[in-house]
Protein backbone atom coordinates (compact mmCIF):
# COMPACT_ATOMS: atom_id res chain seq x y z
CA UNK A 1 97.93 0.18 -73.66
CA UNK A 2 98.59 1.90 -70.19
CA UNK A 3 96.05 3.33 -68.08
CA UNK A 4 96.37 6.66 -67.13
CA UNK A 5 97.55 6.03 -63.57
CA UNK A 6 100.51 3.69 -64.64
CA UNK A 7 103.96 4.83 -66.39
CA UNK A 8 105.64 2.78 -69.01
CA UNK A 9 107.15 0.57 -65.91
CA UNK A 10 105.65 1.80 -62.93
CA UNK A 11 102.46 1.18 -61.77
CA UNK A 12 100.33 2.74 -58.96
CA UNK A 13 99.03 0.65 -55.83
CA UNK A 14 100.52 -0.78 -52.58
CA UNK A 15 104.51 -1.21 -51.41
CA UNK A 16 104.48 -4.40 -49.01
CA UNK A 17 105.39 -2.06 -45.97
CA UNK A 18 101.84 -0.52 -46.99
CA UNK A 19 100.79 -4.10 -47.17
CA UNK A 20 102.22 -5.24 -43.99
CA UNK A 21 100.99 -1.85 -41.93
CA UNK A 22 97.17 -2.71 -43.18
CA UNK A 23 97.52 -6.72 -42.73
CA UNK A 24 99.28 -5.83 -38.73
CA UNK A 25 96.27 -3.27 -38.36
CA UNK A 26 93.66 -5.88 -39.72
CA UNK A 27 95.34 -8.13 -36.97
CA UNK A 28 95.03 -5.89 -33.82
CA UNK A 29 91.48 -5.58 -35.02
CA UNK A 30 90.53 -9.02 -34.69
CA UNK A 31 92.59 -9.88 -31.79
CA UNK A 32 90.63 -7.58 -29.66
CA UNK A 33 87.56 -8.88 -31.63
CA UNK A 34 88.57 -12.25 -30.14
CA UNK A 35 89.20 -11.03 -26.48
CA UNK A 36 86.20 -9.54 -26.60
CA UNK A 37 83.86 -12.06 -27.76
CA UNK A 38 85.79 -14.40 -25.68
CA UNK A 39 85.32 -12.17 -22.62
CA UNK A 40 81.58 -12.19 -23.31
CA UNK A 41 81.25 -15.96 -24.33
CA UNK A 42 82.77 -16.66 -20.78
CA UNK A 43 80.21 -14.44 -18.96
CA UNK A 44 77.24 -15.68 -20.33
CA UNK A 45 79.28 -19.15 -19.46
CA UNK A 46 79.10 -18.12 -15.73
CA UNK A 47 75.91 -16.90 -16.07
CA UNK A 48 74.49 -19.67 -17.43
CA UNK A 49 75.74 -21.98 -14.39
CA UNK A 50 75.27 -19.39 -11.83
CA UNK A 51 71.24 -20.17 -12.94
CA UNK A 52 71.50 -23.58 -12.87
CA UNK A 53 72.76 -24.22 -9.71
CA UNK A 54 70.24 -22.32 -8.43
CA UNK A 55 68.00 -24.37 -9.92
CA UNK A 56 69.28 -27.35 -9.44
CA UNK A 57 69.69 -26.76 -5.44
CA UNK A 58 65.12 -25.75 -5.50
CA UNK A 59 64.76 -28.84 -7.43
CA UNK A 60 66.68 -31.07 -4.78
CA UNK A 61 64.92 -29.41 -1.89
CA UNK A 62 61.56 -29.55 -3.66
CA UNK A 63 62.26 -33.28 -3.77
CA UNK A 64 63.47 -33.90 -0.59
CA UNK A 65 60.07 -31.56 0.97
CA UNK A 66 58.15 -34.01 -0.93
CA UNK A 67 59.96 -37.16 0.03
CA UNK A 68 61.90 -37.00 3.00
CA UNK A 69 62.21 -40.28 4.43
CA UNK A 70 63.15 -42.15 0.93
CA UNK A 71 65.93 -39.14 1.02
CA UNK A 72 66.72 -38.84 4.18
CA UNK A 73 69.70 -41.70 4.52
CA UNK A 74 70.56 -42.18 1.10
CA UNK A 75 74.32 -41.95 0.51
CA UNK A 76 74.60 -40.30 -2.76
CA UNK A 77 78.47 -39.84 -4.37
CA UNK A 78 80.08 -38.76 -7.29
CA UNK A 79 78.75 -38.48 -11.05
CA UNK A 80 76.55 -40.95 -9.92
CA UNK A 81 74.57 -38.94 -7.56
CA UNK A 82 73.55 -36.84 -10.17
CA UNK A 83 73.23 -39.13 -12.58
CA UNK A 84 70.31 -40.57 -9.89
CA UNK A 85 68.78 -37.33 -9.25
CA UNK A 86 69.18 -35.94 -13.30
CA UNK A 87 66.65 -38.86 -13.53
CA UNK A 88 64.38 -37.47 -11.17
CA UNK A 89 64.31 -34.30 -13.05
CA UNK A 90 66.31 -32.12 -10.69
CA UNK A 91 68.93 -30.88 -13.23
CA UNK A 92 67.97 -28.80 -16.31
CA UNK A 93 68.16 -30.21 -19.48
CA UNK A 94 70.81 -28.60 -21.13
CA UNK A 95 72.68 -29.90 -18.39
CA UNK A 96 72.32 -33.51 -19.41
CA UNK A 97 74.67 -35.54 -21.55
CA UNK A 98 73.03 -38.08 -23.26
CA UNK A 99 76.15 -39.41 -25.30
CA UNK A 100 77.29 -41.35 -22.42
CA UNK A 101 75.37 -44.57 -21.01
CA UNK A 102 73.67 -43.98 -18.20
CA UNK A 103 72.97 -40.09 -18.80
CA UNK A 104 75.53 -38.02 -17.50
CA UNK A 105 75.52 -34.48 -16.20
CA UNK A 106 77.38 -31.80 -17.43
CA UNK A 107 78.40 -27.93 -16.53
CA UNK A 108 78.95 -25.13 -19.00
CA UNK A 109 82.60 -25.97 -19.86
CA UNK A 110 81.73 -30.00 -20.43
CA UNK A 111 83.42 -31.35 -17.37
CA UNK A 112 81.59 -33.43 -14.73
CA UNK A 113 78.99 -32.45 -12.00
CA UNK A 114 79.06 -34.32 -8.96
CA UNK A 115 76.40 -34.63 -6.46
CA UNK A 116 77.09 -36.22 -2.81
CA UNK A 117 74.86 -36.15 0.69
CA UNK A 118 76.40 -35.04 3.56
CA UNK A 119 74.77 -36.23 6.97
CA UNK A 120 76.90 -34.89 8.98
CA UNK A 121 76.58 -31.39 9.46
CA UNK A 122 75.34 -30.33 13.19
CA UNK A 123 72.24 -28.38 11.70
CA UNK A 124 70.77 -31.07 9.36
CA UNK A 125 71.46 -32.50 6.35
CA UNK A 126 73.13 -30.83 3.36
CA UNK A 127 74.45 -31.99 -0.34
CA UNK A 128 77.74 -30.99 -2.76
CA UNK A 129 77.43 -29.58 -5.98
CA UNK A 130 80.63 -30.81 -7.69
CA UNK A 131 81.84 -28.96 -10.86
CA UNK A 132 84.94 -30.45 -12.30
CA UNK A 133 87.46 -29.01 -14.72
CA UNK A 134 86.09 -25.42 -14.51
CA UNK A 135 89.07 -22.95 -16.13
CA UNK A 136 90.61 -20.96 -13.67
CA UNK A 137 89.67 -17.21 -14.32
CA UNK A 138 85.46 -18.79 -14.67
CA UNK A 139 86.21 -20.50 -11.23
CA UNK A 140 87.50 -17.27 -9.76
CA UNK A 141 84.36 -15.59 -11.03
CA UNK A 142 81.90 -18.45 -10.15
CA UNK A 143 83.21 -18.46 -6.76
CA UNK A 144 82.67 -15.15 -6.41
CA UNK A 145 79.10 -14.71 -7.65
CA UNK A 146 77.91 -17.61 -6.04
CA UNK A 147 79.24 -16.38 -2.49
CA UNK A 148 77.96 -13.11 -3.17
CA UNK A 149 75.32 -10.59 -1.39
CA UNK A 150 72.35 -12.68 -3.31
CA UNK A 151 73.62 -16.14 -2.62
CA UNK A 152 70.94 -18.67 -1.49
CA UNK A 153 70.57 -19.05 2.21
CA UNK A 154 71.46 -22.51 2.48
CA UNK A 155 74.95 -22.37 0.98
CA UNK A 156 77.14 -23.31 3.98
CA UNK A 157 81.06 -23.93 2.34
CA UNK A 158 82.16 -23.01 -1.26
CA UNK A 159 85.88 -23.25 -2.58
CA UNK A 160 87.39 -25.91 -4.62
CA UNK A 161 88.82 -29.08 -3.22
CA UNK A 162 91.79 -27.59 -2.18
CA UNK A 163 90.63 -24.76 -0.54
CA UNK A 164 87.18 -24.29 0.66
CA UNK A 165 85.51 -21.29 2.86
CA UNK A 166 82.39 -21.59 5.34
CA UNK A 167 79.92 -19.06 5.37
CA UNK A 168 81.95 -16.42 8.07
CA UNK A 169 84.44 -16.14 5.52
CA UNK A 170 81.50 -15.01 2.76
CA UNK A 171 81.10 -13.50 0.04
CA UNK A 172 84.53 -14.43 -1.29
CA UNK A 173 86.32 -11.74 -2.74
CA UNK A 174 88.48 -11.63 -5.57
CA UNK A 175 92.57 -12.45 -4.05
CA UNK A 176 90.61 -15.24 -1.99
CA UNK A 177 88.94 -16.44 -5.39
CA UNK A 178 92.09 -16.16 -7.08
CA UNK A 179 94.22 -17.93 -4.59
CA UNK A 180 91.79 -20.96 -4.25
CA UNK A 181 91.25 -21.61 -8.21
CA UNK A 182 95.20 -21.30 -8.55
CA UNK A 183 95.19 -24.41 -11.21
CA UNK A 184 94.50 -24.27 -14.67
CA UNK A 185 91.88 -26.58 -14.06
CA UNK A 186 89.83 -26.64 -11.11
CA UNK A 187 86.76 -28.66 -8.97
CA UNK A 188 84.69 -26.42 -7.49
CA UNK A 189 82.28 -27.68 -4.66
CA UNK A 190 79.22 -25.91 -2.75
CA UNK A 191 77.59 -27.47 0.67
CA UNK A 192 74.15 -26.63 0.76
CA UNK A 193 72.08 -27.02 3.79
CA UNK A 194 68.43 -29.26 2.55
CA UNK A 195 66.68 -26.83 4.49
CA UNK A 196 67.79 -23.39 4.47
């Protein structure tokens, strides 16, 4: 009635410290499976906002090139400066949140974006592009992309509320973008001129 691998009371297969070597092995494994998909779900995260405030900032120029005076000395603040100019189409879809009454807008990691005029800069007017409750390690890297050798012309001052750098001290490198996103969660703004 035994099969041929088994003795009268001892059969063949796995101890548990077999058992626990394969299950700790199995666990490495998918830890750096998580880090790793993590690592790239954050990227394309950063990415993904990197674009749109591009965007974004051409579709609030485009707008104010094709209607300066009605833009000219509005005071925009807040959520609900981009909840006015989400409804005249300069944010991308995706970045609209339509659960909320009126729309809202929304970044990558679901926190608010802000959008307020500025009339007060020497050369002209300029706007803030608000993004709050960004983690810290994707505010580190936002800074640093969007401060970088390709960043738009017009950007005068990025940082977070805390701690913000004009365009002397740019691109922001990495212990700067470190030390300025030093909480868990962070507001990142960036001043850009209407007219670069």
């Amino acid at each position: 009635m035994f099969s041929p691998s088994c003795k009268k009371h001892h059969c063949s297969g796995l101890t548990l410290t077999e058992v626990s070597i394969v299950m700790m092995i199995m666990g490495v494994v998918l830890a750096g499976l998580w880090v790793a998909v993590d690592s790239v779900y954050r990227n394309q995260r950063i990415s993904t906002t990197n674009k749109q405030l591009i965007e974004v900032v051409s579709n609030i120029r485009s707008l104010y090139g094709m209607s300066r005076s009605s833009l000219m000395g509005m005071s925009i603040t807040g959520t609900s400066g981009a909840t006015l100019f989400a409804q005249m189409g300069s944010f991308p879809k995706d970045m609209i949140d339509t659960s909320v009454t009126p729309v809202g807008v929304v970044h990558a990691w679901h926190g608010d974006v802000t959008l307020t005029s500025s009339h007060t800069d020497v050369d002209g007017d300029s706007f803030v592009l608000g993004l709050v409750g960004v983690p810290q390690a994707a505010c580190a890297d936002l800074l640093i992309r969007m401060t970088g050798g390709s960043r738009d012309s017009g950007l005068i001052k990025a940082g977070t509320t805390t701690a913000a750098q004009d365009t002397a001290q740019m691109p922001i490198g990495l212990t700067t973008a470190v030390g300025d996103c030093s909480g868990e969660l962070n507001t990142l703004e960036f001043t850009f001129m209407l007219k670069p």
